[in-house]
N, C-alpha and C. Protein backbone atom coordinates (compact mmCIF):
# COMPACT_ATOMS: atom_id res chain seq x y z
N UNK A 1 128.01 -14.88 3.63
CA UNK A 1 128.61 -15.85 4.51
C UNK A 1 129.70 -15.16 5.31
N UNK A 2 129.75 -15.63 6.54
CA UNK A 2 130.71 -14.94 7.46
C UNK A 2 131.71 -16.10 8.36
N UNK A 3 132.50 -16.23 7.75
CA UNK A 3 133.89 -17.33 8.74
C UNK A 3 134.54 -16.67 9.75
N UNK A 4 134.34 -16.63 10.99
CA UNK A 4 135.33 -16.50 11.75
C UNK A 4 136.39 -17.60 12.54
N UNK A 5 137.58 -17.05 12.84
CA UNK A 5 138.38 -17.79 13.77
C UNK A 5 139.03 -17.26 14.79
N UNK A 6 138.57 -17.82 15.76
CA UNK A 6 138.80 -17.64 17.50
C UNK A 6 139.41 -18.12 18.65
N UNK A 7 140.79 -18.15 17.95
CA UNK A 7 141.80 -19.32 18.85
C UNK A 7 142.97 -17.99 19.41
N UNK A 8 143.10 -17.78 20.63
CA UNK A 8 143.70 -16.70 20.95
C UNK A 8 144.93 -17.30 20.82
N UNK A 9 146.23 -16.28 20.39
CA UNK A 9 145.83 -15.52 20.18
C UNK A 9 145.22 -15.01 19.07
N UNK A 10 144.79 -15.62 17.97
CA UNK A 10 144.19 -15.57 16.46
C UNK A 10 143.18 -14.83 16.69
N UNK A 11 142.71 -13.98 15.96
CA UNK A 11 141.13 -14.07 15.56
C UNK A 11 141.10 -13.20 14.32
N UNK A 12 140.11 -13.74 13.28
CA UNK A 12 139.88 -12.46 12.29
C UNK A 12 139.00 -13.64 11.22
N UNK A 13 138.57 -12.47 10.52
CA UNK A 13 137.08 -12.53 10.05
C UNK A 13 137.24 -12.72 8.63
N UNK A 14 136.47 -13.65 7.73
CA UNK A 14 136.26 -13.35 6.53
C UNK A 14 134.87 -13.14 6.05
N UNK A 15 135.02 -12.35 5.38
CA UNK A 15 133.39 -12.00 4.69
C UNK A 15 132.86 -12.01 3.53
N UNK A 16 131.66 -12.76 2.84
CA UNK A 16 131.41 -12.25 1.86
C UNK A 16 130.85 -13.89 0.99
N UNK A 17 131.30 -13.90 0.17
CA UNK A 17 131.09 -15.31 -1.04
C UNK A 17 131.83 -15.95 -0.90
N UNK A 18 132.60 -17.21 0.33
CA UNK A 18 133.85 -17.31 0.42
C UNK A 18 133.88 -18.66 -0.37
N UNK A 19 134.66 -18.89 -1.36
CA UNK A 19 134.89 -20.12 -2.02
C UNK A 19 135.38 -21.61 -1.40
N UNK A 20 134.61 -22.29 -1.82
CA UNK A 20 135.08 -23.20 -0.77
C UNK A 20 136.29 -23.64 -0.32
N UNK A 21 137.03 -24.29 -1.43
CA UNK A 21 138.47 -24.26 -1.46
C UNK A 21 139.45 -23.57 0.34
N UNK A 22 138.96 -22.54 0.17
CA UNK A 22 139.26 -21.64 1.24
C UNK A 22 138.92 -21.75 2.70
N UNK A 23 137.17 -22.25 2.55
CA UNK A 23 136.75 -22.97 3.88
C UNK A 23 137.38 -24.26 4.32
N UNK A 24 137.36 -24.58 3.04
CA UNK A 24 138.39 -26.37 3.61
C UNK A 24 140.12 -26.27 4.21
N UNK A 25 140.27 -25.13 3.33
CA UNK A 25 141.43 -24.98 4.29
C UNK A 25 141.62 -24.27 5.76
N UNK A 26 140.38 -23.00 5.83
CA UNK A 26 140.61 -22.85 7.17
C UNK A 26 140.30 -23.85 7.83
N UNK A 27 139.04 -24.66 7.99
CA UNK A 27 139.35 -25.52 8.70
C UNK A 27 140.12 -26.86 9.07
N UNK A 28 141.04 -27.23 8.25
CA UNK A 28 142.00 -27.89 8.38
C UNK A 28 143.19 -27.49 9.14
N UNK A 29 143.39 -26.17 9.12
CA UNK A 29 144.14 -25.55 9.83
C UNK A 29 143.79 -25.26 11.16
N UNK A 30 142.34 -24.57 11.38
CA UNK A 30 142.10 -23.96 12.53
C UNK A 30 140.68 -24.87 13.10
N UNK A 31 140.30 -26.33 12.73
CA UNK A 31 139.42 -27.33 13.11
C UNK A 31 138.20 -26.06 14.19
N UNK A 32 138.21 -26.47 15.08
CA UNK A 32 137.31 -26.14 16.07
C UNK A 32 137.22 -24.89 16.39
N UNK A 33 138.00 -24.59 15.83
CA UNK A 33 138.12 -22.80 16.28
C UNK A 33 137.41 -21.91 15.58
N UNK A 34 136.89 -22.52 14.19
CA UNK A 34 136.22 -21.44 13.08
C UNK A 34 134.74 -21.93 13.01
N UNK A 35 134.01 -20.91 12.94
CA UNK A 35 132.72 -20.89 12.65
C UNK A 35 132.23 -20.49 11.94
N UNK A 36 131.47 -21.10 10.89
CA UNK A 36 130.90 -20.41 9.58
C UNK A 36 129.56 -19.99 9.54
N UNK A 37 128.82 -18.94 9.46
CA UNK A 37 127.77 -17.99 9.50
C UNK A 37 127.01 -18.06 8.62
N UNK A 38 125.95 -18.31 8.03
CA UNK A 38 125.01 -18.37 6.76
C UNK A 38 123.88 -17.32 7.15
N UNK A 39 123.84 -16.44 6.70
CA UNK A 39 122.80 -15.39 6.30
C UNK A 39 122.68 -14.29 7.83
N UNK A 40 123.46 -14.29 8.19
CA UNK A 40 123.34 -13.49 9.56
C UNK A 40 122.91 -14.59 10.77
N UNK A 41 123.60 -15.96 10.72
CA UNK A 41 123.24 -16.17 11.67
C UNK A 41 124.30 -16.29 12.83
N UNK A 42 123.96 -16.24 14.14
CA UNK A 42 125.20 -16.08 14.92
C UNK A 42 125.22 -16.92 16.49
N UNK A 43 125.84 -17.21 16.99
CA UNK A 43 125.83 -17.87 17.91
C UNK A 43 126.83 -17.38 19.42
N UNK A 44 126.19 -17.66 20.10
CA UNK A 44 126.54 -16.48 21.55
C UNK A 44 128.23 -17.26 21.73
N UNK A 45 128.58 -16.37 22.63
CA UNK A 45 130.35 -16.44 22.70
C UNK A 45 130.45 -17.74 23.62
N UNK A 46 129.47 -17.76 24.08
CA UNK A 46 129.36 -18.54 25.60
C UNK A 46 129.32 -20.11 25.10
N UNK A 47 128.89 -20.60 23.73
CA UNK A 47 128.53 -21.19 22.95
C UNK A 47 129.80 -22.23 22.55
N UNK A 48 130.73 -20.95 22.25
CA UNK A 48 131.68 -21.35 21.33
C UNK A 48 133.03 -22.51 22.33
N UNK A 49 133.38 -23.51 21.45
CA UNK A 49 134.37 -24.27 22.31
C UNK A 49 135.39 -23.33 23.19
N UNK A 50 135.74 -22.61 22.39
CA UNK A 50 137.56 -22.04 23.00
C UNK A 50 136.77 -21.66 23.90
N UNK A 51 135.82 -20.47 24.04
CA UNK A 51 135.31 -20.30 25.43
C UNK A 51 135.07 -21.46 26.68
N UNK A 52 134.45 -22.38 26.57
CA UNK A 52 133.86 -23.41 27.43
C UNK A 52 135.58 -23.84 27.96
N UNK A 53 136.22 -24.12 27.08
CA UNK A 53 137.68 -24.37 27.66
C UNK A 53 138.65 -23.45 28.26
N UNK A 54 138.58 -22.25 28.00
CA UNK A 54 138.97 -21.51 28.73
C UNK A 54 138.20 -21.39 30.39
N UNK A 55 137.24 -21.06 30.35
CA UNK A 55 136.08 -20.52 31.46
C UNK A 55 136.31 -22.31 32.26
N UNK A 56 136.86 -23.29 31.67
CA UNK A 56 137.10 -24.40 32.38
C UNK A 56 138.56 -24.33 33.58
N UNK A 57 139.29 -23.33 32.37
CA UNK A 57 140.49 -23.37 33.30
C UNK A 57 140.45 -22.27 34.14
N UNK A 58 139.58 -21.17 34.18
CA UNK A 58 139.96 -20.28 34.72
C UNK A 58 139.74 -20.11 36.32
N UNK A 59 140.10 -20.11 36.87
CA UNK A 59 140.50 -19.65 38.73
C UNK A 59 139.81 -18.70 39.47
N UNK A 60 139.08 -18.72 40.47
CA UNK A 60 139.19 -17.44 40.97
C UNK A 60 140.37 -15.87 41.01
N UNK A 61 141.53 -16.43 41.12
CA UNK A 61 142.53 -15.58 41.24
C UNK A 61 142.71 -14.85 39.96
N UNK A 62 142.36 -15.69 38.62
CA UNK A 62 142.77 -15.12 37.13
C UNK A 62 141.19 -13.77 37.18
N UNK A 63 140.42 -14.45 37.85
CA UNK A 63 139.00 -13.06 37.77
C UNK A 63 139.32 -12.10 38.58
N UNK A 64 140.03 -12.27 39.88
CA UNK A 64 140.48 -11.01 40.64
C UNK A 64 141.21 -10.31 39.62
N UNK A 65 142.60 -11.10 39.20
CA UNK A 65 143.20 -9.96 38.57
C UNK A 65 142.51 -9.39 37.38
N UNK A 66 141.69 -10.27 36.48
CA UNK A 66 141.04 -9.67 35.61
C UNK A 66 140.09 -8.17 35.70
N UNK A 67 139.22 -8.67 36.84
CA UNK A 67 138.71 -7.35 37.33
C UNK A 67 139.60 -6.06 38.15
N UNK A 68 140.82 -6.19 39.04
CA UNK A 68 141.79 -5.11 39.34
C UNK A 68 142.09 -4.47 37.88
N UNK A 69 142.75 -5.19 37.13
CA UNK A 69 143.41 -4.76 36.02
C UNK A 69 142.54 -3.92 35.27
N UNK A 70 141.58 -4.89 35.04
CA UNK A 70 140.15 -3.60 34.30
C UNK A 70 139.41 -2.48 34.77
N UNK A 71 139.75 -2.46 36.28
CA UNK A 71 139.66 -1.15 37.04
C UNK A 71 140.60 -0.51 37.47
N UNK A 72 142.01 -0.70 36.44
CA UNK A 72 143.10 0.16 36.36
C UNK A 72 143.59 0.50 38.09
N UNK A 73 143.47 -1.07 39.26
CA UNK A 73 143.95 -0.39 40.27
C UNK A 73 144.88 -1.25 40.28
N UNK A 74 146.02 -1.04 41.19
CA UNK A 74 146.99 -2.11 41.45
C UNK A 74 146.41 -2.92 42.83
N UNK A 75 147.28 -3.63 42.96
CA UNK A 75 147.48 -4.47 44.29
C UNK A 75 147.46 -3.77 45.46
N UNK A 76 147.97 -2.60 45.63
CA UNK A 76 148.43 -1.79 46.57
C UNK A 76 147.08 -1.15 46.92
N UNK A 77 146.43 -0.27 45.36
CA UNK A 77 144.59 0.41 46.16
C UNK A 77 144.00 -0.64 46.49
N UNK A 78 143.99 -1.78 45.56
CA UNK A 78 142.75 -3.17 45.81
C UNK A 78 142.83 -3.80 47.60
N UNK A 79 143.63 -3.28 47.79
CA UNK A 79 144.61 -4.45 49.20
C UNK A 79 143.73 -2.90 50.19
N UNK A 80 144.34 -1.83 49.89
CA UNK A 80 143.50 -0.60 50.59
C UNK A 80 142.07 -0.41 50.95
N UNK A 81 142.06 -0.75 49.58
CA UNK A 81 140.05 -0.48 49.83
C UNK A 81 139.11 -1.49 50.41
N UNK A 82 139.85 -2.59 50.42
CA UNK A 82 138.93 -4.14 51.21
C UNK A 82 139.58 -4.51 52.62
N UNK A 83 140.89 -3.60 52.88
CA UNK A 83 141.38 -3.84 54.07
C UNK A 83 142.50 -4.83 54.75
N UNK A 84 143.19 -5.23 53.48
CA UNK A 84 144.34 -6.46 53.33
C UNK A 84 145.83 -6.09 52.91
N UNK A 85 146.07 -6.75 52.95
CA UNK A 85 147.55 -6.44 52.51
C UNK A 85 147.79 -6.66 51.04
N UNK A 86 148.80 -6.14 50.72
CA UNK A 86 149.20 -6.57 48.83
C UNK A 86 149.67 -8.06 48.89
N UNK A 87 150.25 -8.32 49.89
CA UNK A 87 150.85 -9.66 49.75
C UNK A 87 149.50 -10.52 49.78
N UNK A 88 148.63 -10.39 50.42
CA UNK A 88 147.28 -11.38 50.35
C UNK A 88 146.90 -11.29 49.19
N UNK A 89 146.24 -10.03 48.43
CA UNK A 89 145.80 -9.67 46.68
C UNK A 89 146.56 -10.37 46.17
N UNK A 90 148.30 -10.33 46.32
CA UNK A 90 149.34 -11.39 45.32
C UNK A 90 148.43 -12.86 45.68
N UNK A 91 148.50 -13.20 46.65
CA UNK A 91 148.71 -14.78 46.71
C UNK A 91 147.26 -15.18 46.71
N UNK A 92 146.08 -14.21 46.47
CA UNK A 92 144.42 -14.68 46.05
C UNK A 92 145.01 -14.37 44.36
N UNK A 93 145.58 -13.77 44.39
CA UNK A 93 145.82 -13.93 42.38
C UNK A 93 146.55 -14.62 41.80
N UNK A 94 147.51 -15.44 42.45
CA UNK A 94 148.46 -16.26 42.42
C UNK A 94 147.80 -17.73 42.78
N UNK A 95 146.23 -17.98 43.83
CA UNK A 95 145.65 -18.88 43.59
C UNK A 95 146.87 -19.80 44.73
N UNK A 96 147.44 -18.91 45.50
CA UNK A 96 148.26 -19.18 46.54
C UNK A 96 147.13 -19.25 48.32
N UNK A 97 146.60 -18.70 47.89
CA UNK A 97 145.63 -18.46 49.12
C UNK A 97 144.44 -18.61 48.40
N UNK A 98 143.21 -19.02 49.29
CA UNK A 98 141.98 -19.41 48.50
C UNK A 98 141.09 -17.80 48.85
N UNK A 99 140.10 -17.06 48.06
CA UNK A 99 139.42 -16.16 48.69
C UNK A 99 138.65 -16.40 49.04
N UNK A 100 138.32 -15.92 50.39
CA UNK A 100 137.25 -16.22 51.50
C UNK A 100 135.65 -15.44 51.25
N UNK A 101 134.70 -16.04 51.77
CA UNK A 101 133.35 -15.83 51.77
C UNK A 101 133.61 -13.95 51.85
N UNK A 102 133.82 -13.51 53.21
CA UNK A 102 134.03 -12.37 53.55
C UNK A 102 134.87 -11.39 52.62
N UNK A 103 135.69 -11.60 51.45
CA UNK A 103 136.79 -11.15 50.83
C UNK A 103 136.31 -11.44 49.88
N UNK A 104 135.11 -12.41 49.15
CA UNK A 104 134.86 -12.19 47.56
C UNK A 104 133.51 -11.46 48.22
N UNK A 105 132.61 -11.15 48.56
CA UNK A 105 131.81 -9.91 49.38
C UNK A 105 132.10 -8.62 49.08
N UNK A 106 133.47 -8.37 49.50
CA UNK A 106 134.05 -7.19 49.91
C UNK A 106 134.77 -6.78 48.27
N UNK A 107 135.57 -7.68 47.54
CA UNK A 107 135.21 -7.72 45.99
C UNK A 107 134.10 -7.21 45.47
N UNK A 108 133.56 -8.18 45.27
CA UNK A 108 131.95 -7.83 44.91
C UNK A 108 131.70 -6.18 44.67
N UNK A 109 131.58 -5.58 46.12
CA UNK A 109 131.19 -4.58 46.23
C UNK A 109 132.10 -3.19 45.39
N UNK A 110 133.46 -3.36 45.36
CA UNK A 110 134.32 -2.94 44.57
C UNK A 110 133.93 -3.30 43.36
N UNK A 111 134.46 -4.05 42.36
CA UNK A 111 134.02 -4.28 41.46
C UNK A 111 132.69 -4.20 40.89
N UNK A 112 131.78 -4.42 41.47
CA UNK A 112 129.85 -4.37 41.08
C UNK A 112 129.62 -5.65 40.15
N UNK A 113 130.02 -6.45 40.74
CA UNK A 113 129.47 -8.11 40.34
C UNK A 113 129.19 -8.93 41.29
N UNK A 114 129.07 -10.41 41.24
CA UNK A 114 128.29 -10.90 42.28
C UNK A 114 129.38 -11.67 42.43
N UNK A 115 129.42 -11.96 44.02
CA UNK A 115 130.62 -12.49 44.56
C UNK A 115 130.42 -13.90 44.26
N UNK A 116 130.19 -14.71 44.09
CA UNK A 116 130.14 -16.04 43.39
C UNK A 116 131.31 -15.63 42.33
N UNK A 117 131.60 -14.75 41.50
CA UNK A 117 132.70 -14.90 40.63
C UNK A 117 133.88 -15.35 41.27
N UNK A 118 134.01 -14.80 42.62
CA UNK A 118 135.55 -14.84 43.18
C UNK A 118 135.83 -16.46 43.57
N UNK A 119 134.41 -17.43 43.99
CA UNK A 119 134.69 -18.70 44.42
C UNK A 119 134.67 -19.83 43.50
């Protein structure tokens, strides 16, 4: 048997014969957040609540910066290489300015995903 819990910032794993006692209390504590596994079985991330609620709140602007950040560039190359200013990158990540057809495109191509993420 495999319990996990997935409430950021939480997460960590128990494994093995877990007594019940123990299951009743994680989930009293951590309700919706823990998932219990029987024999290797597993269920996709995409699946899981905290995801669906997160991916509910999340913005175009939180995926720009997500993807800059994970390609270790700042504001300053990202703003360079698509042809904008840093102050525009701030305020499409700030969700201050909306990103345009032409500018999640030009994303896209930087990053190597499909511009539908940016809108």
């Amino acid at each position: 048997m495999l319990a996990v819990v997935k409430k950021p910032p939480i997460e960590f794993t128990v494994q093995g014969d877990i007594p019940d006692k123990y299951l009743k209390l994680l989930e009293k504590d951590f309700g919706p957040a823990l998932y219990v596994f029987e024999d290797g079985e597993t269920i996709p991330v995409t699946e899981m609540d905290w995801y669906k609620e997160m991916k509910e709140k999340e913005t175009p602007g939180d995926t720009l910066r997500f993807y800059r950040t994970l390609h270790k560039m700042t504001q300053d190359v990202l703003a360079a290489r698509i042809g904008v200013t840093r102050q525009k990158i701030s305020n499409m990540e700030h969700n201050a300015k909306p990103i345009s057809r032409k500018t999640a495109y030009q994303l896209s191509e930087v990053f190597g995903i499909n511009p539908g993420r940016f809108v």
